[in-house]
Protein backbone atom coordinates (compact mmCIF):
# COMPACT_ATOMS: atom_id res chain seq x y z
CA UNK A 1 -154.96 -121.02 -61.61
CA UNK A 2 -157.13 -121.74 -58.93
CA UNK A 3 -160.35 -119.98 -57.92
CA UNK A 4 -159.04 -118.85 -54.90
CA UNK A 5 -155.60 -117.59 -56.20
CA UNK A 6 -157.30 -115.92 -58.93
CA UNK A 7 -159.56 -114.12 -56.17
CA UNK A 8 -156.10 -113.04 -54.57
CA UNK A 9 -154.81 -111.79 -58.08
CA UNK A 10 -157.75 -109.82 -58.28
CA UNK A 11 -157.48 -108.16 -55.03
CA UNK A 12 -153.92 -107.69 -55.16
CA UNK A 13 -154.05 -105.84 -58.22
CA UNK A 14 -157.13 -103.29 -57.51
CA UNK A 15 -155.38 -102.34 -54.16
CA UNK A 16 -152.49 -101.75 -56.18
CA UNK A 17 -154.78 -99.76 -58.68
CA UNK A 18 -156.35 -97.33 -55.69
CA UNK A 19 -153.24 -97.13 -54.15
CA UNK A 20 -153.90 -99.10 -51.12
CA UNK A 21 -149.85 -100.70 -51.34
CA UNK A 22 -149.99 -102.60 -48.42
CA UNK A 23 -153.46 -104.35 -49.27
CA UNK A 24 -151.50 -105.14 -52.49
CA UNK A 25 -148.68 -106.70 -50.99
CA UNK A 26 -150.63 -108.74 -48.49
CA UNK A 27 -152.97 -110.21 -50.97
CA UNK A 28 -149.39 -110.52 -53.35
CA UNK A 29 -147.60 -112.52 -50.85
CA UNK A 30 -151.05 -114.83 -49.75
CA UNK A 31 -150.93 -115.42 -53.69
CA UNK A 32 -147.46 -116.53 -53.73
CA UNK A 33 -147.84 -119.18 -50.98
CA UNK A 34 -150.98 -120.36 -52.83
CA UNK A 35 -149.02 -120.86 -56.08
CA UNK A 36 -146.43 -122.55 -54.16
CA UNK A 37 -143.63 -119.81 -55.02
CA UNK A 38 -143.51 -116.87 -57.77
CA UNK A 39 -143.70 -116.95 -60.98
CA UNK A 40 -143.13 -114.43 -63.66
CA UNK A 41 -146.65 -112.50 -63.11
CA UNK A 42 -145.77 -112.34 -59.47
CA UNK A 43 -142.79 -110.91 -59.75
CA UNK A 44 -143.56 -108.51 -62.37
CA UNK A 45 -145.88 -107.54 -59.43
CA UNK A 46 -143.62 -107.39 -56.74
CA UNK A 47 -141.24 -105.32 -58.93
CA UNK A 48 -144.13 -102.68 -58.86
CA UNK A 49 -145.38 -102.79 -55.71
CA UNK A 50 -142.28 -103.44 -53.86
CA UNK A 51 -140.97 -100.29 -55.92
CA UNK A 52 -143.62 -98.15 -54.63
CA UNK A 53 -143.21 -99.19 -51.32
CA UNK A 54 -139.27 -98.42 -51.65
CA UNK A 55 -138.37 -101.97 -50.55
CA UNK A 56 -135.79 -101.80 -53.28
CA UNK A 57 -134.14 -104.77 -52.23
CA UNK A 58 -137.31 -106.84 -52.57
CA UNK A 59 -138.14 -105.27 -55.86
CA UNK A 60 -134.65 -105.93 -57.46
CA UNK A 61 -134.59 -109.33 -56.11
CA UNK A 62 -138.00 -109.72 -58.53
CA UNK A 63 -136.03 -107.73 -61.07
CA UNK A 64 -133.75 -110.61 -60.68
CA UNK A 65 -135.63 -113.21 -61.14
CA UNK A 66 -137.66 -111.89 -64.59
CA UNK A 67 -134.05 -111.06 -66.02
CA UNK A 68 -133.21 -111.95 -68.90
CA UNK A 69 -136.38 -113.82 -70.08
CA UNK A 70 -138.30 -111.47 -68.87
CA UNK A 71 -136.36 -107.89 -70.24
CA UNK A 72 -138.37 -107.56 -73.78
CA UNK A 73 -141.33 -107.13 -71.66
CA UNK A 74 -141.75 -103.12 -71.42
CA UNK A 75 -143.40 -102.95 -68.07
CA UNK A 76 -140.41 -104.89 -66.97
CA UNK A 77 -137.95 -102.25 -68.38
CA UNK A 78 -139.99 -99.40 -67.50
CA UNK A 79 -140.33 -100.46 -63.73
CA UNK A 80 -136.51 -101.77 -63.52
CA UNK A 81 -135.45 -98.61 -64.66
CA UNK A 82 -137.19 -96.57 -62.54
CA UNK A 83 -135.63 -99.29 -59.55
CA UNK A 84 -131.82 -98.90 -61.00
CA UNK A 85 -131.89 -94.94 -62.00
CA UNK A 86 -132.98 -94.22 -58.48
CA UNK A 87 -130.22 -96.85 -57.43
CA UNK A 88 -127.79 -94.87 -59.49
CA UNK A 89 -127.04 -97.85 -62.05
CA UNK A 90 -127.39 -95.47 -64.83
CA UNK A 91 -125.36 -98.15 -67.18
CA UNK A 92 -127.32 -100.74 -66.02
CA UNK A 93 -130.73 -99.27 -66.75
CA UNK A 94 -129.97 -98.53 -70.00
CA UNK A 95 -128.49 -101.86 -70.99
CA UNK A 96 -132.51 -102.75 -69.62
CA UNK A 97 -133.69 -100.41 -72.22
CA UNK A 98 -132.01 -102.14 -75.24
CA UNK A 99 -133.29 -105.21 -74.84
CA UNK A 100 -136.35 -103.86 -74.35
CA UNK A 101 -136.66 -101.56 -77.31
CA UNK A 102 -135.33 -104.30 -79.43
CA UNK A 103 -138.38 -105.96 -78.96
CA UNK A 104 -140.57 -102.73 -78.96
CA UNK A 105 -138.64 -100.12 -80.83
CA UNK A 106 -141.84 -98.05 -81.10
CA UNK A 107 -142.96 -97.92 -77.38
CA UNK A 108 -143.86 -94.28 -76.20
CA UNK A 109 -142.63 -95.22 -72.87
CA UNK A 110 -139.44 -96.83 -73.49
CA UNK A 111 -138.49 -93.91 -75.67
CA UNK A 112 -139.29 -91.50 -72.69
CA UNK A 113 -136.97 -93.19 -70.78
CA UNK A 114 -134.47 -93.51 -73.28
CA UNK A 115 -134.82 -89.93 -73.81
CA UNK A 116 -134.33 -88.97 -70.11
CA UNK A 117 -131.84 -91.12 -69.44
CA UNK A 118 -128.86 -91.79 -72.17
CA UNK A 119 -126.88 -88.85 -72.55
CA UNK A 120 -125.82 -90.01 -76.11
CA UNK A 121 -128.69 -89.97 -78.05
CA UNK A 122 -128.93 -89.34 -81.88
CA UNK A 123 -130.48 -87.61 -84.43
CA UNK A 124 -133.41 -90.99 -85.46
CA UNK A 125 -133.78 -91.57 -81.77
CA UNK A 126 -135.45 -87.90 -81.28
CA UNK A 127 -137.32 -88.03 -84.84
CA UNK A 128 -138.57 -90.94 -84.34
CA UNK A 129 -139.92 -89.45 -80.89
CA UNK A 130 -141.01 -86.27 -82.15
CA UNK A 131 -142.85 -87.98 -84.65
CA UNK A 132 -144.72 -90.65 -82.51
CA UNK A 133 -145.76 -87.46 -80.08
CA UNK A 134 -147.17 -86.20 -83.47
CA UNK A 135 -149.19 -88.80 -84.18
CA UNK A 136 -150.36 -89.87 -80.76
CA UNK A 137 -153.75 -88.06 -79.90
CA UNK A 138 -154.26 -85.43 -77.24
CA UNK A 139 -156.07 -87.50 -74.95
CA UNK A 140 -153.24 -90.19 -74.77
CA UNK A 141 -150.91 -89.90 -71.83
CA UNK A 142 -148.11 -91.24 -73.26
CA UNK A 143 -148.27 -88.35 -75.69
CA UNK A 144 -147.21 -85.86 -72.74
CA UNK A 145 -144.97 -88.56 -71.84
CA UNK A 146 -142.75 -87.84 -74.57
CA UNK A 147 -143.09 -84.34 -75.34
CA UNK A 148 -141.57 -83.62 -71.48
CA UNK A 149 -138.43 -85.28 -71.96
CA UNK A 150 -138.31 -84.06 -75.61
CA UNK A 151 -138.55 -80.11 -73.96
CA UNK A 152 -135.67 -81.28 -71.61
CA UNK A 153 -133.80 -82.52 -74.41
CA UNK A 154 -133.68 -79.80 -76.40
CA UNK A 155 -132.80 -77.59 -73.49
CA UNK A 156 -129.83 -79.78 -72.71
CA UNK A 157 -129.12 -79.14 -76.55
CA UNK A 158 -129.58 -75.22 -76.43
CA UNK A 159 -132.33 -75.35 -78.90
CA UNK A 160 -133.94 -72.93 -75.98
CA UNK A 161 -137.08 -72.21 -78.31
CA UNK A 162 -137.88 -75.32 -79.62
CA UNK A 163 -137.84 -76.61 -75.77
CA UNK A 164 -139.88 -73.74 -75.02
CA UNK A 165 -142.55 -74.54 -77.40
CA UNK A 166 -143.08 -78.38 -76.74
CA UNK A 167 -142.94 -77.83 -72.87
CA UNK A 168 -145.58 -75.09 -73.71
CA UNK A 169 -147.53 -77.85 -75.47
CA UNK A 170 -147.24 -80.49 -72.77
CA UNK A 171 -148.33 -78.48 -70.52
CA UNK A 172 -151.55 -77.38 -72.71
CA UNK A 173 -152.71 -80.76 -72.84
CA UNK A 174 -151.56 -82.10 -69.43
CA UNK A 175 -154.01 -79.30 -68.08
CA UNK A 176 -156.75 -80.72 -70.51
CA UNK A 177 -156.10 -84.19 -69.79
CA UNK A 178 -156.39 -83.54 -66.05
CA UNK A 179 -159.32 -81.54 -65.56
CA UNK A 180 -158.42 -79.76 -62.41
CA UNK A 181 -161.40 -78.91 -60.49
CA UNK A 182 -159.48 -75.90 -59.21
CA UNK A 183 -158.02 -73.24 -60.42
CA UNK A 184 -154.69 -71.99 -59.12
CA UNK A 185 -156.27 -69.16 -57.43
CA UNK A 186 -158.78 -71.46 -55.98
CA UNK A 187 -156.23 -73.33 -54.75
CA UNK A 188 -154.03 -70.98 -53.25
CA UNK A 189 -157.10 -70.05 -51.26
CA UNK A 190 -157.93 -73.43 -49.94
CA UNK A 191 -153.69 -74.22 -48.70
CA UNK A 192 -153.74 -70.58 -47.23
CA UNK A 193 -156.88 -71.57 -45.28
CA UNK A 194 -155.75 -74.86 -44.49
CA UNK A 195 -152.41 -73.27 -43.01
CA UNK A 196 -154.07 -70.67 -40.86
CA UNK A 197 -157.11 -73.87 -39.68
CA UNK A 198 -153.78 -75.74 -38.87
CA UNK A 199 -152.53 -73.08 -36.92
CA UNK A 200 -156.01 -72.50 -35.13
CA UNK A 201 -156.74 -76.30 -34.60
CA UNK A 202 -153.80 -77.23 -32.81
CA UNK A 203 -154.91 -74.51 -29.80
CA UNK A 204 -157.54 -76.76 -29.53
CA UNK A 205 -156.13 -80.60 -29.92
CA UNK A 206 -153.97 -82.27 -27.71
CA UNK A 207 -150.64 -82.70 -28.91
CA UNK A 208 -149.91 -86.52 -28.85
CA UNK A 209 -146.39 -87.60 -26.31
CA UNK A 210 -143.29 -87.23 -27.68
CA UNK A 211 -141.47 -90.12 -28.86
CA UNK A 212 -138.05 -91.49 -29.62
CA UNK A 213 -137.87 -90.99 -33.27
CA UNK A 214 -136.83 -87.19 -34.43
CA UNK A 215 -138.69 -86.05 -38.26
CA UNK A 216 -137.25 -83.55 -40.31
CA UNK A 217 -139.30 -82.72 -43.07
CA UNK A 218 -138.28 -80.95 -46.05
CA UNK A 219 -141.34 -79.12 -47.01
CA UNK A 220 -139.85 -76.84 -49.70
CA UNK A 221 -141.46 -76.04 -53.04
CA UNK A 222 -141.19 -78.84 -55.80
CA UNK A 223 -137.65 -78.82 -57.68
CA UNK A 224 -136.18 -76.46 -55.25
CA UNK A 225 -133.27 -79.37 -54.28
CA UNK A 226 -134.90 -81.20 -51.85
CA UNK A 227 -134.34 -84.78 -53.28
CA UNK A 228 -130.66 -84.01 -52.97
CA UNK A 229 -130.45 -82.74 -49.34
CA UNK A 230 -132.82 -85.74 -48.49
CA UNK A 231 -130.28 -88.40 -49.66
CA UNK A 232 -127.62 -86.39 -48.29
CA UNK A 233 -129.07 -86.47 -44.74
CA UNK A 234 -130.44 -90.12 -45.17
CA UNK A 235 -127.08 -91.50 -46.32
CA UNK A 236 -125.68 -90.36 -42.57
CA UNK A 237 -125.22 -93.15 -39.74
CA UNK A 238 -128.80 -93.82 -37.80
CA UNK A 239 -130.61 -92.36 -40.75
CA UNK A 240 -133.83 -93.22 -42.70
CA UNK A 241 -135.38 -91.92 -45.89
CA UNK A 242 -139.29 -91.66 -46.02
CA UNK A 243 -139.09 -90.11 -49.61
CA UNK A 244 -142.30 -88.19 -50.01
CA UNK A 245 -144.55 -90.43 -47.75
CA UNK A 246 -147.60 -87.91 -47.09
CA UNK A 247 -149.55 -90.97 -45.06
CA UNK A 248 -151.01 -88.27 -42.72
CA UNK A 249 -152.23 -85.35 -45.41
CA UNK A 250 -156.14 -87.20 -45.53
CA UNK A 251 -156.28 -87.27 -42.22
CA UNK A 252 -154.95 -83.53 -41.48
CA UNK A 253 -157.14 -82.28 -44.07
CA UNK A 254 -160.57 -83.63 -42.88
CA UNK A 255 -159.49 -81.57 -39.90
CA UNK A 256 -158.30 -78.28 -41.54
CA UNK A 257 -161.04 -78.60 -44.08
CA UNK A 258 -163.97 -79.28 -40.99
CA UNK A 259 -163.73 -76.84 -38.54
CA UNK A 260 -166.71 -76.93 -37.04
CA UNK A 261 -166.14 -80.70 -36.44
CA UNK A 262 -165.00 -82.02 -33.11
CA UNK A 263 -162.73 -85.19 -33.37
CA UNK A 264 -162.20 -87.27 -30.09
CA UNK A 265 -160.08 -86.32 -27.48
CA UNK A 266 -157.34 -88.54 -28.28
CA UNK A 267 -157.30 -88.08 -32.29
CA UNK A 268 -154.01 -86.84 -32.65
CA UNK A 269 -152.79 -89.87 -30.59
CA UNK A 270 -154.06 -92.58 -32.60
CA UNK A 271 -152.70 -90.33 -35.86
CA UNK A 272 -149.17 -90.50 -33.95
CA UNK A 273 -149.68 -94.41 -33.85
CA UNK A 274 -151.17 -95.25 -36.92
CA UNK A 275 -148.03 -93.00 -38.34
CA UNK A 276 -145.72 -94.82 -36.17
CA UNK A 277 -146.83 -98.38 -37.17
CA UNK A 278 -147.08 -97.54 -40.74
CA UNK A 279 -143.23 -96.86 -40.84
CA UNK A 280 -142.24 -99.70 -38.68
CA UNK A 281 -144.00 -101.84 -41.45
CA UNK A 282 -141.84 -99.89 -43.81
CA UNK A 283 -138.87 -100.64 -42.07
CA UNK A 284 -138.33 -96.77 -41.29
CA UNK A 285 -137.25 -96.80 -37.69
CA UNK A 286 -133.82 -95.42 -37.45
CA UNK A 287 -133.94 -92.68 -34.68
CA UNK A 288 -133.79 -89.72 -37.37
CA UNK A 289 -136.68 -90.00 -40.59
CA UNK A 290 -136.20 -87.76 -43.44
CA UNK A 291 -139.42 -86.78 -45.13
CA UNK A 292 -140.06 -84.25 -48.23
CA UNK A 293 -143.51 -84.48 -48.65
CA UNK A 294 -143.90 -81.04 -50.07
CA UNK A 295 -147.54 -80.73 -49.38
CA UNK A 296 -146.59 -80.89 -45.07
CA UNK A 297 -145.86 -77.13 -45.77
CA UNK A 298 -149.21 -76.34 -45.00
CA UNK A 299 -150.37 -78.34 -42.34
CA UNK A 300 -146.81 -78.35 -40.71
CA UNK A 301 -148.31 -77.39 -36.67
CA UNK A 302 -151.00 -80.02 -36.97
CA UNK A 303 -147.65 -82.57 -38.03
CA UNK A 304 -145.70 -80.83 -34.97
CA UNK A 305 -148.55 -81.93 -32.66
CA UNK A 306 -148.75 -85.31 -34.07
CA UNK A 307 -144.93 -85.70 -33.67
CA UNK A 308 -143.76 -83.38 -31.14
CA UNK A 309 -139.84 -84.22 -32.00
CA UNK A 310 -140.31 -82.60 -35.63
CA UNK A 311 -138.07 -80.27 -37.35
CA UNK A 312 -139.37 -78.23 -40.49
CA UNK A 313 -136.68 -76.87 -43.45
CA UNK A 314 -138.22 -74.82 -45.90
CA UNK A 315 -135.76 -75.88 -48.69
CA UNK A 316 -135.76 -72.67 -51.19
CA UNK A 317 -133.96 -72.11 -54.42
CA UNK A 318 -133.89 -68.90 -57.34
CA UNK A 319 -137.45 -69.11 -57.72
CA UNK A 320 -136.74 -68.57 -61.97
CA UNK A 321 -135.33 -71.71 -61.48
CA UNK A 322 -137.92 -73.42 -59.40
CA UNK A 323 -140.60 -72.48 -61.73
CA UNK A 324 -139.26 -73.49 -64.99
CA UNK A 325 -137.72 -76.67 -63.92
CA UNK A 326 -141.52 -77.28 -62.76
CA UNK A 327 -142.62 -76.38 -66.07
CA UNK A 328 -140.17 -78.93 -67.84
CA UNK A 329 -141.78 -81.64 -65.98
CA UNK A 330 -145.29 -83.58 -65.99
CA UNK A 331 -146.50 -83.73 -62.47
CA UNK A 332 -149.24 -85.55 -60.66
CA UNK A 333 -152.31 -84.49 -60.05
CA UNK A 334 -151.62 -83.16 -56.35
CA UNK A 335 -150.01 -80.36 -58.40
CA UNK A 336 -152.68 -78.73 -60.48
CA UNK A 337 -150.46 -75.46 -60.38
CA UNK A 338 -147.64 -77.50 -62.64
CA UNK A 339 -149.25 -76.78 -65.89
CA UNK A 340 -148.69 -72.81 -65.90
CA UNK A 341 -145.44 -70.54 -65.12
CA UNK A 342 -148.59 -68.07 -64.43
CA UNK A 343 -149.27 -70.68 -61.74
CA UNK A 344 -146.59 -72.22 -60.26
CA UNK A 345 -145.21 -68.57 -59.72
CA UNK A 346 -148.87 -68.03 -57.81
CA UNK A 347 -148.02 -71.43 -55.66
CA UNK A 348 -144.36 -69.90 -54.99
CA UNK A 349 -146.07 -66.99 -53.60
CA UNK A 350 -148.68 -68.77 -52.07
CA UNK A 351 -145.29 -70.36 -50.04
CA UNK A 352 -143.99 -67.36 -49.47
CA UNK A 353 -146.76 -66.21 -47.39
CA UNK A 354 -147.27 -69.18 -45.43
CA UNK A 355 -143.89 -69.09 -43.98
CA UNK A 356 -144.88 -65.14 -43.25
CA UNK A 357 -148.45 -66.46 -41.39
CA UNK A 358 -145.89 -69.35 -39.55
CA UNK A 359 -143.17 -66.50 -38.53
CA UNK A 360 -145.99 -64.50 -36.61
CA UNK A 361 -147.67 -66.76 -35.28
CA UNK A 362 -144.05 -68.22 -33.91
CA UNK A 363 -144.54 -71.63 -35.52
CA UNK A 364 -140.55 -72.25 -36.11
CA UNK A 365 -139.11 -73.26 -39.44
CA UNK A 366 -135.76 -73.22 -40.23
CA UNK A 367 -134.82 -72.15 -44.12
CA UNK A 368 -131.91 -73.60 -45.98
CA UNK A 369 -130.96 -72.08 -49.60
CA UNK A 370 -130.32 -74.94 -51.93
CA UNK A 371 -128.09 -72.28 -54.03
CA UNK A 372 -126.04 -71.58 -51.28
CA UNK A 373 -125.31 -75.03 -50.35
CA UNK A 374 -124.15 -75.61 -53.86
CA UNK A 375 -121.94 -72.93 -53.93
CA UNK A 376 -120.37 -73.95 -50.48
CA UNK A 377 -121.73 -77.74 -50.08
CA UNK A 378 -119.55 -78.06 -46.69
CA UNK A 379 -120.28 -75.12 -44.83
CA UNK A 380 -124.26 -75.34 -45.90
CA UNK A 381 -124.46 -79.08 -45.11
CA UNK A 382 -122.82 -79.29 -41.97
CA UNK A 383 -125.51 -76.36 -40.67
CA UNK A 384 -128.21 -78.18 -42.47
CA UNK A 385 -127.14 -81.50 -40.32
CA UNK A 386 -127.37 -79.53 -36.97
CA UNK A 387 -130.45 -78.40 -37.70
CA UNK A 388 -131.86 -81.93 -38.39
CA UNK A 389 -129.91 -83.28 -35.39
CA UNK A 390 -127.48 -85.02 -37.09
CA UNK A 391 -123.63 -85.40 -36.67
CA UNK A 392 -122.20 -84.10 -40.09
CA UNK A 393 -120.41 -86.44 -42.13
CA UNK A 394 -118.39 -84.34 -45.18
CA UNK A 395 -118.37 -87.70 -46.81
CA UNK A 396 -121.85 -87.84 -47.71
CA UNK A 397 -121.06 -85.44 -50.13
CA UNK A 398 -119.30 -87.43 -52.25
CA UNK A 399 -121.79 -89.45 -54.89
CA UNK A 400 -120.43 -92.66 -54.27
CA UNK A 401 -120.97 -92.23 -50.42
CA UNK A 402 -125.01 -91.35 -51.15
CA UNK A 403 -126.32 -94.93 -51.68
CA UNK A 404 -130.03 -94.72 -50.37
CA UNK A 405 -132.00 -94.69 -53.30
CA UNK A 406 -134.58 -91.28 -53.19
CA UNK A 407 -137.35 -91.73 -55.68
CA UNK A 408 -137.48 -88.23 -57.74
CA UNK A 409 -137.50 -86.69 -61.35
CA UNK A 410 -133.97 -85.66 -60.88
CA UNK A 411 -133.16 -89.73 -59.54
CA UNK A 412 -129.45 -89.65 -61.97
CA UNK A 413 -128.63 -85.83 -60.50
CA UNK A 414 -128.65 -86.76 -57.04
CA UNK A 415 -126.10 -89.24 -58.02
CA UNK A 416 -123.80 -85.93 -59.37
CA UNK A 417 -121.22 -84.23 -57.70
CA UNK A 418 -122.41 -80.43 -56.60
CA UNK A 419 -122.18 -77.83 -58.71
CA UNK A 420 -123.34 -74.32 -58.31
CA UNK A 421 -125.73 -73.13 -60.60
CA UNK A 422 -125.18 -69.92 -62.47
CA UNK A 423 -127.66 -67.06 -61.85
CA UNK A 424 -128.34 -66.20 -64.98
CA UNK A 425 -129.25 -69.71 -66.19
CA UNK A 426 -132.58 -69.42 -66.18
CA UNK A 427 -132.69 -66.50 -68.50
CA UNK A 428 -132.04 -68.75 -71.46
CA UNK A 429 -135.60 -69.21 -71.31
CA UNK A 430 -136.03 -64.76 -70.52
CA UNK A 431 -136.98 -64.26 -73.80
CA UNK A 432 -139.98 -65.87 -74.09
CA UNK A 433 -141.77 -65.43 -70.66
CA UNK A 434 -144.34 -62.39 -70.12
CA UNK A 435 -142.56 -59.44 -68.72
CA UNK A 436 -145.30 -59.17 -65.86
CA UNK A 437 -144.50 -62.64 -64.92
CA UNK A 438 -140.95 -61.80 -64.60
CA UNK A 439 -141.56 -59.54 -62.72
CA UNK A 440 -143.40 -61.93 -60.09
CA UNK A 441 -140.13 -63.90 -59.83
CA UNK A 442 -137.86 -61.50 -59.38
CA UNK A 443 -140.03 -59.77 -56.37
CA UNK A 444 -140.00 -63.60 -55.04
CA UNK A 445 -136.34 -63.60 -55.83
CA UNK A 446 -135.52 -60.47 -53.85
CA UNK A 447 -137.86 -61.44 -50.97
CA UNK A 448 -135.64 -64.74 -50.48
């Protein structure tokens, strides 16, 4: 390889590595044209980095051309099943699994996935799991990466303690592995204050024009639904999908975190076209964008004043349910209240009073109840549609007719027809939670 593609590997991979996806992809495709096409490094690349950009066609194109030399190669599975889950190729992603765990029966991550994924696991599949998380130290991540899906699996199974105890474990060492430099009180304080500087600031700023494109974002808590509603609503006629795109929060938050600083007069302008360029690059221009960026909730009026043609839906849901679907699941890092029921229930209030703070100060968000659209998917859809300014289609209810792909946890779900969920589900888990925490929910639940 030559010094110059080699500098181009280089770069593409540590923008890739900060995050910077679009330095990544420039530097991938300037690579490409130096080698004089791909090759199997390159497309492992573009895989990844298409994938996080949600060019899916690009990525399984790449996905394509590594298949089937390429399928023993675990960070080939593990990327092309994250690509064909969230496609809804459920069959196909695990066919991608075999041949990779033939070649790596003892991979941490393959096994996670197999876990997650294949519905007809048995009995060696989970020991040999359970005893690979055993052996694995505390400090590795892929030892949380199996003791998640092993907690889900056993609460599929009804073994409710045993899931109890290894989700309870997960979540011990996820909280030691990340080192949050916050508490959950802490952080409740710094959202609040960023809500109520968001609410202040935009008094202040002036509101950038209004433009052609209409955003609805779906700024509900974590697991309360969202990810379905958002492929609902994206799979409609003149609709686009910006999954949870967040390209604004640094931005929003040197303002609600600064007060005292003055940005220039037309700040919120150059935010509107930044924001607006990004997505054209993204190929998000349909005149309706769906976004569930969860963390929007609390700088939602400084994201009205970038993008005047906004609508806000607080998606909520049984807040039991919320918190220990939250609890089943490793989260990133942006969600240091994931690793207690004590605190997510203190985020869930935390929400609660924001909407409160938005209500009197007449900043207007409309509130749709996930478990009421599931017990009457029709009725609920067709009012969430108005209220994102979009001509309801009954079809998009059906699973077949939901073909965007919407990056999320809950990726083979959202491919499920809609089923209510029984209210007393979440007791299963009653037994074992403090009764003072209880007690937290269920005020939440009765405030809903």
């Amino acid at each position: 390889m030559s010094e110059t593609a080699q500098s181009l590997l280089h770069r593409a991979a540590t923008c890739w590595s900060r995050g910077d996806l679009y330095g990544a992809d420039d530097a991938l495709q300037a690579l490409i044209i130096t080698l004089g096409g791909p090759n199997p490094q390159t497309d492992l690349m573009t895989l990844q980095v298409a994938l996080d950009l949600l060019e899916f066609d690009r990525a399984g194109a790449a996905l394509d051309r590594l298949r089937p030399a390429g399928e023993s190669d675990p960070r080939v599975a593990i990327s092309g099943t994250r690509l064909l889950t969230w496609q809804g190729k459920q069959a196909e992603a695990l066919t991608l699994l075999d041949a990779a765990q033939k070649a790596e029966p003892g991979h941490p991550g393959l096994l996670a996935l197999r876990i997650t994924h294949d519905r007809d696991l048995g009995d060696k599949v989970i020991d040999h799991a359970n005893a690979l998380a055993n052996r694995l130290p505390d400090a590795a991540p892929e030892k949380t990466g199996l003791l998640f899906p092993l907690a889900r699996y056993f609460d599929r199974q009804g073994d409710y303690q045993r899931s109890w105890a290894l989700a309870t474990e997960a979540n011990t060492i996820a909280a030691q592995q990340a080192r949050h430099a916050l508490t959950t009180d802490q952080l409740k304080t710094l959202l609040t204050s960023r809500t109520k500087a968001a609410l202040g600031r935009v008094k202040s700023l002036q509101a950038a024009p209004a433009h052609d494109q209409c955003h609805v974002y779906l700024i509900g808590a974590p697991r309360t639904g969202s990810s379905l509603l958002q492929s609902i609503l994206s799979a409609h006629k003149d609709v686009d999908s910006s999954a949870e795109r967040g390209a604004l929060l640094p931005y929003l938050h040197q303002l609600t975190d600064n007060p005292d600083q003055a940005p220039p007069a037309d700040h919120l302008q150059r935010l509107q076209a930044a924001d607006l360029s990004g997505l054209q690059r993204a190929g998000r221009t349909a005149p309706t964008l769906i976004d569930k960026t969860t963390h929007n909730a609390f700088v939602a009026p400084l994201v009205a004043a970038i993008h005047p043609n906004s609508v806000f839906i607080n998606v909520i849901r049984r807040p039991q349910d919320v918190a220990l679907s939250m609890f089943l699941h490793e989260f990133p890092p942006a969600f240091p209240e994931s690793t207690s029921l004590d605190g997510i229930t203190t985020m869930l209030e935390a929400r609660a009073e924001i909407m409160t703070l938005y209500a009197e100060a007449g900043f207007e968000v409309e509130t749709v109840d996930f478990d009421a659209f599931c017990a009457a998917p029709e009725a609920v859809g067709k009012t969430l549609a108005n209220l994102a300014g979009i001509d309801f289609n009954p079809a998009t209810l059906s699973p077949e007719n939901r073909n965007a792909a919407v990056p999320t946890f809950s990726a083979g779900q959202v491919r499920q027809p809609i089923r209510p969920t029984p209210p007393e589900k979440w007791q299963r888990f009653a037994p074992f939670m403090p009764p003072a925490l209880k007690q937290r929910l269920e005020a939440l639940s009765s405030a809903v």
